[in-house]
Protein backbone atom coordinates (compact mmCIF):
# COMPACT_ATOMS: atom_id res chain seq x y z
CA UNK A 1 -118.60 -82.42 -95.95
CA UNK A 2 -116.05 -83.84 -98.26
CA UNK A 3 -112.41 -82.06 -98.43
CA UNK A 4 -110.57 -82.23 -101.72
CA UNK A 5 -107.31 -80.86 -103.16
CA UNK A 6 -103.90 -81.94 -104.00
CA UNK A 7 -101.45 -82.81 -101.46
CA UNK A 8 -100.15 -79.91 -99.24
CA UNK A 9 -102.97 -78.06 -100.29
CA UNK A 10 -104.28 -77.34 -96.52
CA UNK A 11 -107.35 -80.17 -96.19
CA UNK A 12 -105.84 -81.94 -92.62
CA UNK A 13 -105.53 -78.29 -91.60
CA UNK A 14 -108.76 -76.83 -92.82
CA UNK A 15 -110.65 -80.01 -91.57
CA UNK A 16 -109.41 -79.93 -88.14
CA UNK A 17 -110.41 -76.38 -87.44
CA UNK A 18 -113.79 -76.92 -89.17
CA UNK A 19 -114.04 -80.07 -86.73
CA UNK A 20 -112.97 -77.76 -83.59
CA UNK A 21 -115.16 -75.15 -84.60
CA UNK A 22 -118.60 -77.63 -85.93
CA UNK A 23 -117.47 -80.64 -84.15
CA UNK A 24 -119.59 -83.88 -85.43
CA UNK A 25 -117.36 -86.46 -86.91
CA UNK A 26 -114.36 -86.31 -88.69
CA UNK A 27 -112.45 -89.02 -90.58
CA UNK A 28 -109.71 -88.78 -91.84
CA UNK A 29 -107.42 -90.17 -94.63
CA UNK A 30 -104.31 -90.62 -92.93
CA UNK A 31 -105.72 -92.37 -89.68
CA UNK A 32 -107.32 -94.69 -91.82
CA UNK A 33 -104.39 -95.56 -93.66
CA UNK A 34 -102.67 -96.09 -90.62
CA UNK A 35 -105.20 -97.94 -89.23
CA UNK A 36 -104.93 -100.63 -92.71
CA UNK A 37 -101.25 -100.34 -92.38
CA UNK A 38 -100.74 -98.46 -95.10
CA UNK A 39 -97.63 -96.65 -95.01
CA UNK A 40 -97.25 -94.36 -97.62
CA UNK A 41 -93.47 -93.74 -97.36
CA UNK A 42 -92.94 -97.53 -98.00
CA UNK A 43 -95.37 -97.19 -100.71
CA UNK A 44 -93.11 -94.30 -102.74
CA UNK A 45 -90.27 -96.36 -102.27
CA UNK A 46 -92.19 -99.83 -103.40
CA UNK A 47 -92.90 -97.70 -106.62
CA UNK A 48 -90.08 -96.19 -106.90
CA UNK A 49 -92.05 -92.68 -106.91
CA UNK A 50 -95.30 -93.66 -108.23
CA UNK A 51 -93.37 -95.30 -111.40
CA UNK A 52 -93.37 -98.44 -111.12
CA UNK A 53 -96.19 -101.42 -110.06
CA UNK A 54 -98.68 -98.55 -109.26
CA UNK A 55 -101.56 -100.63 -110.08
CA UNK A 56 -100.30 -102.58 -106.33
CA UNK A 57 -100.42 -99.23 -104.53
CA UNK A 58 -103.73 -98.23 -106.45
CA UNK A 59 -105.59 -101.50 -105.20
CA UNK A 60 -104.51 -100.35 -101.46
CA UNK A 61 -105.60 -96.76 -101.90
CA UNK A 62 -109.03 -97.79 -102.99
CA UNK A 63 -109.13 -99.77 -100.14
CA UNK A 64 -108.61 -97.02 -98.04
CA UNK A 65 -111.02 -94.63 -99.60
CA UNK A 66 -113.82 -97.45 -99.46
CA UNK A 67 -113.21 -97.68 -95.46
CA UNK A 68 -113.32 -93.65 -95.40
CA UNK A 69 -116.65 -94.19 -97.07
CA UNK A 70 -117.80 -96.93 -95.19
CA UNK A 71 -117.30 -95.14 -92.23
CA UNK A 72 -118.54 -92.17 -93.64
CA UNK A 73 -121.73 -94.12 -94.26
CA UNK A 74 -122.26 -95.53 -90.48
CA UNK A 75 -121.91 -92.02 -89.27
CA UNK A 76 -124.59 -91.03 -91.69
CA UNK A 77 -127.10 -93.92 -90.76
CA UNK A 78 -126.21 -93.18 -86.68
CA UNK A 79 -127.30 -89.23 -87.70
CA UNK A 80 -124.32 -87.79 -87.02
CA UNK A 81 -125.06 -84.43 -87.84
CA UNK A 82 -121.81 -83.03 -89.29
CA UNK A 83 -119.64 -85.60 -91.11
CA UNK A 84 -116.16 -84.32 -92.49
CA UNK A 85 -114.22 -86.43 -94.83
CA UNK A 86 -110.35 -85.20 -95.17
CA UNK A 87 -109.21 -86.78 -98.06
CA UNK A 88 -107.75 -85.95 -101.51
CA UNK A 89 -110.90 -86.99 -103.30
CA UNK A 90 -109.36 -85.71 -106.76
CA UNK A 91 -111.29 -88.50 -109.08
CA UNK A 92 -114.74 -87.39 -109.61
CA UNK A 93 -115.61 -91.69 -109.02
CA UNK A 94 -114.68 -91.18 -105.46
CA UNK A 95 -116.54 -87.80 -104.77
CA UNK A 96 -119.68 -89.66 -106.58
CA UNK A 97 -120.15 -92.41 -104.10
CA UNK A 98 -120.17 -90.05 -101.57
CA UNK A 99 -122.44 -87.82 -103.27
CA UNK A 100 -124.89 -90.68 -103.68
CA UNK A 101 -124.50 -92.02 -100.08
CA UNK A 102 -125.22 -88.17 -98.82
CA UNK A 103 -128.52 -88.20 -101.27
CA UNK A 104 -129.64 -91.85 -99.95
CA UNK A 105 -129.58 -90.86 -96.22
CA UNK A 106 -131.14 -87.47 -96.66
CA UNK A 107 -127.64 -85.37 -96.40
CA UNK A 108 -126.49 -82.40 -98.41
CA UNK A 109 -123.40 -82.75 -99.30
CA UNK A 110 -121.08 -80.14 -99.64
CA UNK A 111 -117.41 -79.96 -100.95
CA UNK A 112 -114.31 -78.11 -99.65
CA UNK A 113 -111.74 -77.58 -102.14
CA UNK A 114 -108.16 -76.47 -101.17
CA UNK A 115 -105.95 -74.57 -103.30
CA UNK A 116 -102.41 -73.22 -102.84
CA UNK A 117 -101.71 -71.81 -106.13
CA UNK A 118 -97.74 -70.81 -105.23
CA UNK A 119 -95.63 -74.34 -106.08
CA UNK A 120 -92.97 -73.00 -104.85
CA UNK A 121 -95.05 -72.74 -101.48
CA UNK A 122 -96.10 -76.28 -102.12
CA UNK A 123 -92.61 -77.64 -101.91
CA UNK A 124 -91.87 -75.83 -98.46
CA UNK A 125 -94.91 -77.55 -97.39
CA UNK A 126 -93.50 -80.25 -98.51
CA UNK A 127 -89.79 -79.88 -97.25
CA UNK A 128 -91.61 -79.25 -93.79
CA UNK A 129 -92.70 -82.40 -93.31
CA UNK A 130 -89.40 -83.89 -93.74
CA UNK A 131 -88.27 -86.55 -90.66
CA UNK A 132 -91.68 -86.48 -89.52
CA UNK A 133 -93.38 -89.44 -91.56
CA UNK A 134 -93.92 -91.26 -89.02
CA UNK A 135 -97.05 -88.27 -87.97
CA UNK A 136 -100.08 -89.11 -89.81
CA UNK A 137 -100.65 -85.93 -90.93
CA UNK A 138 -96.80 -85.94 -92.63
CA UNK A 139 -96.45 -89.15 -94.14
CA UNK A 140 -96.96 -87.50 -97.48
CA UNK A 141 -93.11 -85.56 -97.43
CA UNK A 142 -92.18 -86.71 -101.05
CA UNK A 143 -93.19 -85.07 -104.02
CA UNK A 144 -93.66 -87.49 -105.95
CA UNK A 145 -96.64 -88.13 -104.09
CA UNK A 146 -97.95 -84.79 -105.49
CA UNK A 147 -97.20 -85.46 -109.08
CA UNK A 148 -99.10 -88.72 -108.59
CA UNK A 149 -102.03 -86.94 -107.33
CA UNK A 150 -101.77 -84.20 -110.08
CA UNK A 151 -102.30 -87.22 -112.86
CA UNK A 152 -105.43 -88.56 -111.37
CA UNK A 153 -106.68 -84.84 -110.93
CA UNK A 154 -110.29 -84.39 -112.09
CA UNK A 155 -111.82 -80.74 -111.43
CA UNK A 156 -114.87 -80.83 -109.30
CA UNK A 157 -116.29 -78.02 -110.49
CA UNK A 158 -117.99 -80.00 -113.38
CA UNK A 159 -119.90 -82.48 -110.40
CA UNK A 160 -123.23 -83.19 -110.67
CA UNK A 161 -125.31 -84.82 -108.01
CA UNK A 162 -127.38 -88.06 -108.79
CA UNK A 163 -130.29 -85.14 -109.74
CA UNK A 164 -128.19 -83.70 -111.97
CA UNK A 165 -128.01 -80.21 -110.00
CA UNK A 166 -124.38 -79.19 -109.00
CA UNK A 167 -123.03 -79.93 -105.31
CA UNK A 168 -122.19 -77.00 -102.95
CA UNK A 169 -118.89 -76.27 -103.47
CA UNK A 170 -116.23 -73.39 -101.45
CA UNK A 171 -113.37 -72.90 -102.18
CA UNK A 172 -110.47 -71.98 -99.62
CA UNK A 173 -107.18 -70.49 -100.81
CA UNK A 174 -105.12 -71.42 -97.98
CA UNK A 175 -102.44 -69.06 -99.28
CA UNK A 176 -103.84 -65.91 -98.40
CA UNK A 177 -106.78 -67.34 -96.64
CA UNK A 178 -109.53 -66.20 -98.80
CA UNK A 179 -112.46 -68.14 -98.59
CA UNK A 180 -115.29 -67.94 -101.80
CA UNK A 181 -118.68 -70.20 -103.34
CA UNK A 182 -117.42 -71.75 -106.37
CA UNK A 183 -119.43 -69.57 -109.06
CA UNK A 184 -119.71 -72.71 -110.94
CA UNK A 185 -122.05 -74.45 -107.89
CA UNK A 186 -125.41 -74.10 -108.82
CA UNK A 187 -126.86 -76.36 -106.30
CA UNK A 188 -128.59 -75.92 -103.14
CA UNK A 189 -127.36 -72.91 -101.28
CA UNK A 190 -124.39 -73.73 -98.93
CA UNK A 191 -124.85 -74.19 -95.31
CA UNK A 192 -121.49 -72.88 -94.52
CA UNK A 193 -121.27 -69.00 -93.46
CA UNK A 194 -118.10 -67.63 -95.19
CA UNK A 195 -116.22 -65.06 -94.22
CA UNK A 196 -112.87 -63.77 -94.71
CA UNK A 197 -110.03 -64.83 -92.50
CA UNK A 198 -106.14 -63.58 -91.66
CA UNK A 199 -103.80 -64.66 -93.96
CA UNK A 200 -102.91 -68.34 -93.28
CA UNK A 201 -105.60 -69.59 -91.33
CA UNK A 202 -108.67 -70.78 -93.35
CA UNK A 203 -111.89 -68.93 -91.88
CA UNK A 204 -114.94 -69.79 -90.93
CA UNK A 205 -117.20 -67.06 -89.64
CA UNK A 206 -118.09 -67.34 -86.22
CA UNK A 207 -121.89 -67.86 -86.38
CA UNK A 208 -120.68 -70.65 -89.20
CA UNK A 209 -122.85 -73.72 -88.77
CA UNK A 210 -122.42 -77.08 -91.03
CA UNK A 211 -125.33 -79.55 -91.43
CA UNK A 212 -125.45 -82.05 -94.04
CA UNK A 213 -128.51 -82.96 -92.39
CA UNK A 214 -131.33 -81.68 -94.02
CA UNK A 215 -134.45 -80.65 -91.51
């Protein structure tokens, strides 16, 4: 299962209470960063906000997404039976390899997009995280760390697997907590049960079961 959205979009969130709910494995793009000493604070500063010498901070980042992967991958051949991958995954390059890698161990991938469609929402995320960079899960507290997400930004919704079908995609508005199939996913039916939820707190229904595994 690969999360994707922009920053402060609700993937950490979302991912940790699919992981409570599924279990299996989850990795996660800001313990891996910490784990290459990656510190993405330094890194805005470095860049003076994604401005300057980005190509030095892009070389690190794609380090960090091929560890996610490479992970990702060892779970896969150990047949873990749920893998979640909480990361931005905005380039359609990164959401391919794992797309392949799901098709090459006999998985079915399927992608959870985040959205919070209120900016203004956005920056309070934002704002919240403030004094807390040193948390994993709030390093990213500047926005310029959401602009440079927003010009790598490449919809998923045009994805195609390596068959040429489209991936499973949902699509949870962590807003209002609405959770819907992408329309535009005309792959294999998803394995996740959807179901509305109460506002804030992305829902999964209770007989929800995740599998990339296919029987």
């Amino acid at each position: 299962m690969l999360m994707c959205g922009l920053p402060a979009s609700g993937k950490t969130t979302t991912a940790m209470r699919l992981h409570a709910r599924l279990h299996g494995t989850l990795i996660r793009s800001c313990d891996v960063y910490e784990d290459l000493g990656i510190d993405l604070p330094e890194w805005v500063t470095r860049t003076a906000g994604f401005t300057e010498n980005v190509a030095d901070y892009d070389r690190v980042r794609d380090d960090a997404y091929a560890e996610m992967a490479r992970r990702a991958e060892r779970s896969l051949a150990n047949r873990a039976p749920l893998v979640i991958i909480d990361a931005v995954h905005g380039e359609r390059a990164k959401r391919e390899r794992l797309y392949t890698m799901c098709v090459a161990h006999g998985a079915t991938p399927v992608l959870v997009m985040c959205t919070c469609a209120d900016f203004a929402e956005v920056q309070r995320r934002f704002q919240a995280r403030e004094g807390h960079e040193t948390d994993p899960e709030r390093e990213a507290s500047d926005m310029s760390v959401f602009h440079d997400i927003g010009r790598r930004w490449q919809s998923p919704l045009d994805d195609e697997l390596p068959d040429g079908t489209r991936p499973a995609i949902v699509i949870c508005d962590t807003l209002n907590g609405r959770v819907a199939r992408a329309p535009e996913a005309r792959g294999a039916a998803s394995p996740v049960a959807l179901a509305d939820g109460e506002r804030g707190e992305p829902p999964v229904s209770r007989d929800a079961r995740v599998s990339p595994r296919r029987r």
